[in-house]
PDB file of N, CA and C in Angstrom:
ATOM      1  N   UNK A   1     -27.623 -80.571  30.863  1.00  0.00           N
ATOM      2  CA  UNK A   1     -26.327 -80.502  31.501  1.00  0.00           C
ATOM      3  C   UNK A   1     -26.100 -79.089  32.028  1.00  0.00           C
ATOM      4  N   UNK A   2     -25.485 -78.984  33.251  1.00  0.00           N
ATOM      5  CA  UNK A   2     -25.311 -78.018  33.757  1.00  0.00           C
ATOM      6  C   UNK A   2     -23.709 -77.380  33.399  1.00  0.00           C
ATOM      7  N   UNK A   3     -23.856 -75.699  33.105  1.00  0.00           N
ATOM      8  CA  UNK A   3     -22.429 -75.062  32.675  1.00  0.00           C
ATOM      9  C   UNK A   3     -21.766 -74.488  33.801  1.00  0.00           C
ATOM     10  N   UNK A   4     -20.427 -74.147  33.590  1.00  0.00           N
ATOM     11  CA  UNK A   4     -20.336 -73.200  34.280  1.00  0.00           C
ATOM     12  C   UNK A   4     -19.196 -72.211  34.035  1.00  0.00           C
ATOM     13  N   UNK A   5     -19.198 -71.230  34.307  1.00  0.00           N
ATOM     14  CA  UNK A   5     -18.251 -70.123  33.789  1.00  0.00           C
ATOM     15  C   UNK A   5     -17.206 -69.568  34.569  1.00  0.00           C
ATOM     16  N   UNK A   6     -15.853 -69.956  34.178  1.00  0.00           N
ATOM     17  CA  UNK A   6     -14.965 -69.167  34.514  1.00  0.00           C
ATOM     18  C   UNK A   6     -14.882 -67.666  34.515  1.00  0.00           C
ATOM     19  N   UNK A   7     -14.945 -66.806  35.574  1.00  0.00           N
ATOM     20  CA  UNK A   7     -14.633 -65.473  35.180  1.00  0.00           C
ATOM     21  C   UNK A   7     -12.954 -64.969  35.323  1.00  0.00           C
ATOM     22  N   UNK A   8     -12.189 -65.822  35.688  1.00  0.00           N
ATOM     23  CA  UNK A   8     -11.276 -65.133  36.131  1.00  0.00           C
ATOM     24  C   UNK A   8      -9.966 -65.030  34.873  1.00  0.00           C
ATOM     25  N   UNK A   9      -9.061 -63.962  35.476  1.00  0.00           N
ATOM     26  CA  UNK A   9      -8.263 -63.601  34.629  1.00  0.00           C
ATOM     27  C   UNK A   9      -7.711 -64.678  33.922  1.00  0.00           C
ATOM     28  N   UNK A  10      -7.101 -64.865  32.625  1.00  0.00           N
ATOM     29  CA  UNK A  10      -6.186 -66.078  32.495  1.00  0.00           C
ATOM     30  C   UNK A  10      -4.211 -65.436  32.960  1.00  0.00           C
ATOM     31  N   UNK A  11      -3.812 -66.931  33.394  1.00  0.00           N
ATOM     32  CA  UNK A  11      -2.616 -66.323  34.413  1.00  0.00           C
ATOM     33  C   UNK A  11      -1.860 -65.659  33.370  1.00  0.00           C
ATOM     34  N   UNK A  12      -1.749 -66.069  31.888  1.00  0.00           N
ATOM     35  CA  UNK A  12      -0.738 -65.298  30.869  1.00  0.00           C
ATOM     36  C   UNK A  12      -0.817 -63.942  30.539  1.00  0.00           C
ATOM     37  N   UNK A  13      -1.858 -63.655  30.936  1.00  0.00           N
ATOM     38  CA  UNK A  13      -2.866 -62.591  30.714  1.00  0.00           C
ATOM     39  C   UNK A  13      -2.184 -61.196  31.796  1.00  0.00           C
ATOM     40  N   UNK A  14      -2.326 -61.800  32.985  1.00  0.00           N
ATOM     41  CA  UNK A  14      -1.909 -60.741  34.204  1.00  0.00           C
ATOM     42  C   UNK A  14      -0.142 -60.909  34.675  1.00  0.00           C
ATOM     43  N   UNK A  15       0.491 -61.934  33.822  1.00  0.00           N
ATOM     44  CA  UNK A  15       1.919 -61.917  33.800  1.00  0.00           C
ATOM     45  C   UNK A  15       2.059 -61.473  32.783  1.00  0.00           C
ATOM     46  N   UNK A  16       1.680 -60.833  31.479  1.00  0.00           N
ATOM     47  CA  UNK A  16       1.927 -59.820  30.264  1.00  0.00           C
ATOM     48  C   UNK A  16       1.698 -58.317  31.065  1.00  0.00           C
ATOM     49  N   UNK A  17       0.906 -58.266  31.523  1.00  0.00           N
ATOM     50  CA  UNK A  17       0.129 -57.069  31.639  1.00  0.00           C
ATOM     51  C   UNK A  17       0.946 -56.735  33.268  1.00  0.00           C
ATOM     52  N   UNK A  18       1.488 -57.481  34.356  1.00  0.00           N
ATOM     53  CA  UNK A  18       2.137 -57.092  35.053  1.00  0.00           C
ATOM     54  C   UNK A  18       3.996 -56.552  34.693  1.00  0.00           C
ATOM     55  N   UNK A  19       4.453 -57.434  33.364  1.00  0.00           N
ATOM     56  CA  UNK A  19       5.784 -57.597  32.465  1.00  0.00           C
ATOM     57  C   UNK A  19       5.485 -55.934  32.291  1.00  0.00           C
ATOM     58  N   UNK A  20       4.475 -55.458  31.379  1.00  0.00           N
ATOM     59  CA  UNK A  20       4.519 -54.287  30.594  1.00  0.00           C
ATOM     60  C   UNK A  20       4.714 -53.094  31.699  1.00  0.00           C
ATOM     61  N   UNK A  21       3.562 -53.543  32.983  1.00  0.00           N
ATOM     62  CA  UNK A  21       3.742 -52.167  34.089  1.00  0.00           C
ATOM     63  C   UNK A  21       4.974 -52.251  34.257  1.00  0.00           C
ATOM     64  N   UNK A  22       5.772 -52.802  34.981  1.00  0.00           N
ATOM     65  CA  UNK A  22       7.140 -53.100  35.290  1.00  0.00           C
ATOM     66  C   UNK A  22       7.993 -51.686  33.993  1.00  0.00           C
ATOM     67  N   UNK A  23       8.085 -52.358  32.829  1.00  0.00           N
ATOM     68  CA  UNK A  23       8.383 -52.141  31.853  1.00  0.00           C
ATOM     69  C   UNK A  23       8.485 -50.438  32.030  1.00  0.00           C
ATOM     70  N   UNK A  24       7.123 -50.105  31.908  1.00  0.00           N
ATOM     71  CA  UNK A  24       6.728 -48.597  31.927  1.00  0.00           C
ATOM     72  C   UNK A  24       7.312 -47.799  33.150  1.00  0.00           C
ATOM     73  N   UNK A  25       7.276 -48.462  34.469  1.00  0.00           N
ATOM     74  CA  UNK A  25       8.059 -47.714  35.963  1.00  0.00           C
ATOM     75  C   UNK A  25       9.418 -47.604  35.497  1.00  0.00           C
ATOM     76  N   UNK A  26       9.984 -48.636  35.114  1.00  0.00           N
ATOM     77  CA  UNK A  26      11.740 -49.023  34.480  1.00  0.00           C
ATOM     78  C   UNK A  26      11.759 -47.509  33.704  1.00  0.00           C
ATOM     79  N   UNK A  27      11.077 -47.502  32.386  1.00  0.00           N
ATOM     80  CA  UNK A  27      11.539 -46.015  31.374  1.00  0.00           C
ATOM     81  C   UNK A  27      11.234 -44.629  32.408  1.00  0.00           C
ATOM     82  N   UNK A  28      10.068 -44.998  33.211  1.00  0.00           N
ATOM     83  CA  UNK A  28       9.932 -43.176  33.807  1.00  0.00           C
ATOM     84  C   UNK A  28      10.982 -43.091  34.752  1.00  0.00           C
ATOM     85  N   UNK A  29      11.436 -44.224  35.572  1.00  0.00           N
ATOM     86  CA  UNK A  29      12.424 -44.015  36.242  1.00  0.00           C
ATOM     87  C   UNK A  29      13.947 -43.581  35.742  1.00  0.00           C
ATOM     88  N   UNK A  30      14.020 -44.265  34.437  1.00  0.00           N
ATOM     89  CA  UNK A  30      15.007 -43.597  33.516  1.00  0.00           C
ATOM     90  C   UNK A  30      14.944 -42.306  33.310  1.00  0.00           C
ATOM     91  N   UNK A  31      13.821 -41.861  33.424  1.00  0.00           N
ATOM     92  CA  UNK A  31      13.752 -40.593  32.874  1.00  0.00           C
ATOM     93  C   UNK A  31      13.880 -39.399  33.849  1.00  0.00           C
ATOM     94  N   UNK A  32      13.097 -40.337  35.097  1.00  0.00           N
ATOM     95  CA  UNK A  32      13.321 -39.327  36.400  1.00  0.00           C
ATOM     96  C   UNK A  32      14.653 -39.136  36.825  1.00  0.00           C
ATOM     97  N   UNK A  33      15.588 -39.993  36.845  1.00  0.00           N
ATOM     98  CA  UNK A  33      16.791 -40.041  36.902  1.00  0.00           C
ATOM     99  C   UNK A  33      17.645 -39.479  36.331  1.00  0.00           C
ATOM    100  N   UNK A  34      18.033 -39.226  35.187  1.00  0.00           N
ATOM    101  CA  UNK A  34      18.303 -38.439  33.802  1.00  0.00           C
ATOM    102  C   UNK A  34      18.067 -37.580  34.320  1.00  0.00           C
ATOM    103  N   UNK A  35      16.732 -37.219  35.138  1.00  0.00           N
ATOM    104  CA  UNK A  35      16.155 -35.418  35.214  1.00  0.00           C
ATOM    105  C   UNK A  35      17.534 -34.893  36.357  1.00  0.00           C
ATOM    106  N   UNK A  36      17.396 -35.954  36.995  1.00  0.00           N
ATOM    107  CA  UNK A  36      17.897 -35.547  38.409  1.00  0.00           C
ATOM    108  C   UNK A  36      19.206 -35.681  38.512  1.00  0.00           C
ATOM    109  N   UNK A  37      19.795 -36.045  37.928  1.00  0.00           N
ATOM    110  CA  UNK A  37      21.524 -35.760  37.823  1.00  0.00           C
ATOM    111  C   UNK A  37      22.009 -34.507  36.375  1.00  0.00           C
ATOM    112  N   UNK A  38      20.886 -33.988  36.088  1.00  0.00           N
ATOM    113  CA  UNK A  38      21.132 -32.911  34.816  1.00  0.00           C
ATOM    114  C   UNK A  38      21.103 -33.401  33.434  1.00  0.00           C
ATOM    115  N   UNK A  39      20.825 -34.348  33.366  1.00  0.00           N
ATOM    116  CA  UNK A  39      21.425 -34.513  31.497  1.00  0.00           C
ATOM    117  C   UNK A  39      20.081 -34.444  31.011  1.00  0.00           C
ATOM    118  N   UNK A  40      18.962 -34.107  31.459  1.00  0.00           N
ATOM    119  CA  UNK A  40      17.563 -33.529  30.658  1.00  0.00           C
ATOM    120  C   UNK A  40      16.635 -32.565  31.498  1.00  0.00           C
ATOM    121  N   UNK A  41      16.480 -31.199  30.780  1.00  0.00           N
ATOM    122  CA  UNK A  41      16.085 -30.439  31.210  1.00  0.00           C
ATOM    123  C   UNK A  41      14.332 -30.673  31.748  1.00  0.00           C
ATOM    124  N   UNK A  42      13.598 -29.624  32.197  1.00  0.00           N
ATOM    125  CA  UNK A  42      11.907 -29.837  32.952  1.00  0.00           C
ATOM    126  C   UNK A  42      11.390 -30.329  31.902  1.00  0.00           C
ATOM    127  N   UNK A  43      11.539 -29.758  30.470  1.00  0.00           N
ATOM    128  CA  UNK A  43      10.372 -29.769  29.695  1.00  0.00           C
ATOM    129  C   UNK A  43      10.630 -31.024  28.932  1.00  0.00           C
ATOM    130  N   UNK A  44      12.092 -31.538  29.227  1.00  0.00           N
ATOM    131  CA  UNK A  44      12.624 -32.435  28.334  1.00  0.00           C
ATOM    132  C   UNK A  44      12.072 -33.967  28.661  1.00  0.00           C
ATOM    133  N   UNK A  45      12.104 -33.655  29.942  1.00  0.00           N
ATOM    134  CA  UNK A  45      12.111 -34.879  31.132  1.00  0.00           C
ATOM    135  C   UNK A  45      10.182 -35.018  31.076  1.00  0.00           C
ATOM    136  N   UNK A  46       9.241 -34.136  30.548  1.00  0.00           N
ATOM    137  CA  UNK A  46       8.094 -34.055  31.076  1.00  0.00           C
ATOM    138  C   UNK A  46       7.726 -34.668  29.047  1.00  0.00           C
ATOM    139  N   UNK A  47       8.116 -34.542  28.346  1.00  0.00           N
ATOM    140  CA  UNK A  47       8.238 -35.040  27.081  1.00  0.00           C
ATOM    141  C   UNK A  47       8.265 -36.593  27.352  1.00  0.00           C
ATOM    142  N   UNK A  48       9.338 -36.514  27.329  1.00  0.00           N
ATOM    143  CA  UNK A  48       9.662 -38.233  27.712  1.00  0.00           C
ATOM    144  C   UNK A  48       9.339 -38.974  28.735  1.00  0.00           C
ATOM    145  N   UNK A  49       8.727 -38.652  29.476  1.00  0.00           N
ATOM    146  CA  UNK A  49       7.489 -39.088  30.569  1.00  0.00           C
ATOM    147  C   UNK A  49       6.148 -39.411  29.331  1.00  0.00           C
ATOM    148  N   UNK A  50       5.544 -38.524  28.738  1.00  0.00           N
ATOM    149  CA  UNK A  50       4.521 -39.352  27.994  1.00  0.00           C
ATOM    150  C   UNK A  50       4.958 -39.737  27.263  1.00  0.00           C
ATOM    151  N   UNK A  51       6.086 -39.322  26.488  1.00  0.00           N
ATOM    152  CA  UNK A  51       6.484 -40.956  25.184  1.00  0.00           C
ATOM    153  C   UNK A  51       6.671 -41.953  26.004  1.00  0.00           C
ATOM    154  N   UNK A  52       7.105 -42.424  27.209  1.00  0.00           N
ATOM    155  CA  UNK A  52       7.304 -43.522  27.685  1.00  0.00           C
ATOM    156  C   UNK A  52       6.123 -44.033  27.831  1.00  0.00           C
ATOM    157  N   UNK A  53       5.060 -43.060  28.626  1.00  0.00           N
ATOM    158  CA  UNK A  53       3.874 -44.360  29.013  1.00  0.00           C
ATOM    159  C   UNK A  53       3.078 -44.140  27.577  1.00  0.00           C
ATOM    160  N   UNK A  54       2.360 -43.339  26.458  1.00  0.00           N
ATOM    161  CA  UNK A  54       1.729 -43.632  25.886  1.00  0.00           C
ATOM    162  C   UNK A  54       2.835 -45.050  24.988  1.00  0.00           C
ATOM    163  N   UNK A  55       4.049 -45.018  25.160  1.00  0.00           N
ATOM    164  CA  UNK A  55       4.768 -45.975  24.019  1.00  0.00           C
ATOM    165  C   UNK A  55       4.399 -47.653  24.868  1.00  0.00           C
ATOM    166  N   UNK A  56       4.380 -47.539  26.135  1.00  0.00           N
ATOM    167  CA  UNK A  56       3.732 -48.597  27.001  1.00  0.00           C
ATOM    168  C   UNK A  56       2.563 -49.260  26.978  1.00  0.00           C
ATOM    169  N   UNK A  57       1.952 -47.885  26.926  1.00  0.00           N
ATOM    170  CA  UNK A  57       0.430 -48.480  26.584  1.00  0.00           C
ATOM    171  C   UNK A  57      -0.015 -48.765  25.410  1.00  0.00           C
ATOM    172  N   UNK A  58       1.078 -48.229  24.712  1.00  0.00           N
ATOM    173  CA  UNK A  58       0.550 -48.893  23.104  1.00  0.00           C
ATOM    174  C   UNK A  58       1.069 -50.045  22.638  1.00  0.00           C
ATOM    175  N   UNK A  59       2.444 -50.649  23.310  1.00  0.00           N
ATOM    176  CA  UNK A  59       2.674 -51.994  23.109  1.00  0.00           C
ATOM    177  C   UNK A  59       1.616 -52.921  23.959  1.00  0.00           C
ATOM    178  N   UNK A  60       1.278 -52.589  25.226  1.00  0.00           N
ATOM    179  CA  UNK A  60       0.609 -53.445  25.438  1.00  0.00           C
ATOM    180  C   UNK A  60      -0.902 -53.429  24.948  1.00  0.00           C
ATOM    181  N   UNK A  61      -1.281 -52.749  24.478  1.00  0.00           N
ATOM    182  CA  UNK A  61      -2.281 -52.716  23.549  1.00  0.00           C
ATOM    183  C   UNK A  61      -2.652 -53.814  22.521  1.00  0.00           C
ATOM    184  N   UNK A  62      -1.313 -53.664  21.735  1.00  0.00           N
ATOM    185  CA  UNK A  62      -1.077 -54.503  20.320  1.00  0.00           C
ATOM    186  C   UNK A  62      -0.551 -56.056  20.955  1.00  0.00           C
ATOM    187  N   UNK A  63       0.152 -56.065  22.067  1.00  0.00           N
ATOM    188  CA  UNK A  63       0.358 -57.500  22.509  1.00  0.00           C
ATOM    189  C   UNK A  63      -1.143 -58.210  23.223  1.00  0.00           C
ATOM    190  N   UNK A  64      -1.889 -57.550  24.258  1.00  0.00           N
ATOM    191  CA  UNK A  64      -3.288 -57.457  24.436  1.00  0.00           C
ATOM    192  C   UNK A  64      -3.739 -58.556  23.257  1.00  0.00           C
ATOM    193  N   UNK A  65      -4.428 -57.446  22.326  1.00  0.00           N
ATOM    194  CA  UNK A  65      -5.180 -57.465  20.765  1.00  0.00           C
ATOM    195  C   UNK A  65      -4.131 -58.477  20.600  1.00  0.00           C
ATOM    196  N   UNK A  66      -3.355 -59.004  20.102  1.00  0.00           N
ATOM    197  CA  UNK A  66      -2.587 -60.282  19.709  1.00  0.00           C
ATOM    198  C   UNK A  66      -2.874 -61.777  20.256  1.00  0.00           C
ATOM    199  N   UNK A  67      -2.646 -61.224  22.042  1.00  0.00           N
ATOM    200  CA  UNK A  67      -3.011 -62.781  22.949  1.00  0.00           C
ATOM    201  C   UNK A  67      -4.212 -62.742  22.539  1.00  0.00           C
ATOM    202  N   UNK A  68      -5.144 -62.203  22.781  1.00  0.00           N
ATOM    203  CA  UNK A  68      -6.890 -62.570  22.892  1.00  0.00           C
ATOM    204  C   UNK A  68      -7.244 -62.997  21.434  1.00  0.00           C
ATOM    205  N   UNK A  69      -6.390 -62.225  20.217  1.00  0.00           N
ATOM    206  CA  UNK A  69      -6.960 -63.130  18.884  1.00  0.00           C
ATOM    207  C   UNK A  69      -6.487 -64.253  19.204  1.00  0.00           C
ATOM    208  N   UNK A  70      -4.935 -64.486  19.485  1.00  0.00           N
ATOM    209  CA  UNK A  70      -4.892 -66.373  19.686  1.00  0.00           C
ATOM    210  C   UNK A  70      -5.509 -67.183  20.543  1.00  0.00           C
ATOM    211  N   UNK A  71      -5.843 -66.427  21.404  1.00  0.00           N
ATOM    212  CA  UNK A  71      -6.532 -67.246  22.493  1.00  0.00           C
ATOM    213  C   UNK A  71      -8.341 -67.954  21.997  1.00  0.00           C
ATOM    214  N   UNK A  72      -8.745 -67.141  21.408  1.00  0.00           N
ATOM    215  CA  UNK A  72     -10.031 -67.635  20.568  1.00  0.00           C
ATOM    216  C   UNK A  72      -9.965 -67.292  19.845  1.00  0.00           C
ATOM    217  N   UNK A  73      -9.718 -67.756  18.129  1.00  0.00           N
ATOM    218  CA  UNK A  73      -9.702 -67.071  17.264  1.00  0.00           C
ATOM    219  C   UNK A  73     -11.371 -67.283  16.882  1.00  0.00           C
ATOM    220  N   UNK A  74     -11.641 -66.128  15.926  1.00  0.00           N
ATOM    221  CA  UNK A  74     -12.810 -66.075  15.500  1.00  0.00           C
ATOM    222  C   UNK A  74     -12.973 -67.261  14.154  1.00  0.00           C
ATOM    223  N   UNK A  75     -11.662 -67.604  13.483  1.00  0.00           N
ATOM    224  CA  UNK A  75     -11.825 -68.257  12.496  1.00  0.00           C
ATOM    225  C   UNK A  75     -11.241 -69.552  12.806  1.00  0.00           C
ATOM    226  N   UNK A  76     -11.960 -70.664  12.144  1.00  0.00           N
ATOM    227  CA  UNK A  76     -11.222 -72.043  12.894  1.00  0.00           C
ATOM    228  C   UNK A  76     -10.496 -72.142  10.844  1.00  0.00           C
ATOM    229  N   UNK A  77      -9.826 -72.869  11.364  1.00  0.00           N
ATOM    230  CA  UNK A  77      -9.169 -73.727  10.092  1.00  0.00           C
ATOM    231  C   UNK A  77      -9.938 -74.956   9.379  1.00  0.00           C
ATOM    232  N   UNK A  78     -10.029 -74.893   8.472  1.00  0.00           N
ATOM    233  CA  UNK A  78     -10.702 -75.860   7.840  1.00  0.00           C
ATOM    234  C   UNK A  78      -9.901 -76.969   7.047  1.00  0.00           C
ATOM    235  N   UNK A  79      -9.450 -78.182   7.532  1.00  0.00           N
ATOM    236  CA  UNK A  79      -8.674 -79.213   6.659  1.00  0.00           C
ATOM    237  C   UNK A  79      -8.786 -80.012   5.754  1.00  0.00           C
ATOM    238  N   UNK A  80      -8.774 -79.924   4.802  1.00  0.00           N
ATOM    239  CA  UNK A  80      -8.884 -80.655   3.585  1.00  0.00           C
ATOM    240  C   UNK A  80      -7.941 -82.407   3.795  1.00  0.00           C
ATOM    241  N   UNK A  81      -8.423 -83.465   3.639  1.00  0.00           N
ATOM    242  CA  UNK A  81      -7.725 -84.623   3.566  1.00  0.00           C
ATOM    243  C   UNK A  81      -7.326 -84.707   2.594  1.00  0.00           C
TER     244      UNK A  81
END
């Protein structure tokens, strides 16, 4: 029998991962904004620029690592009757 292989993204996959970019433009823009009407100074505003994206990239990290264990788990369940 002949196989054949999907390579392509799965769609839940690139609507998480498009949710999170979104996500991450939303906080720097908060932040750029904030800069730019005064209520956070250069160094303040350049702080909270990387807490925003490393805090981005680390949720989507752990949501990532989450979908792909459910999506195949390595362990199946075993049922007892």
């Amino acid at each position: 029998s002949e196989y054949t292989i999907n390579m392509s993204l799965p769609a839940t996959l690139v609507t998480g991962t498009i949710a999170y970019l979104v996500l991450g433009i939303v906080l720097v823009g908060i932040i750029f904004s904030m800069r730019s009407i005064g209520k956070l100074s250069k160094d303040d505003a350049a702080v909270g620029n990387i807490v925003a994206v490393i805090a981005t990239v680390s949720m989507w990290l752990f949501w990532v690592c989450a979908w792909m264990h459910q999506w195949h788990p390595l362990i199946q369940p075993i049922y007892e009757g």
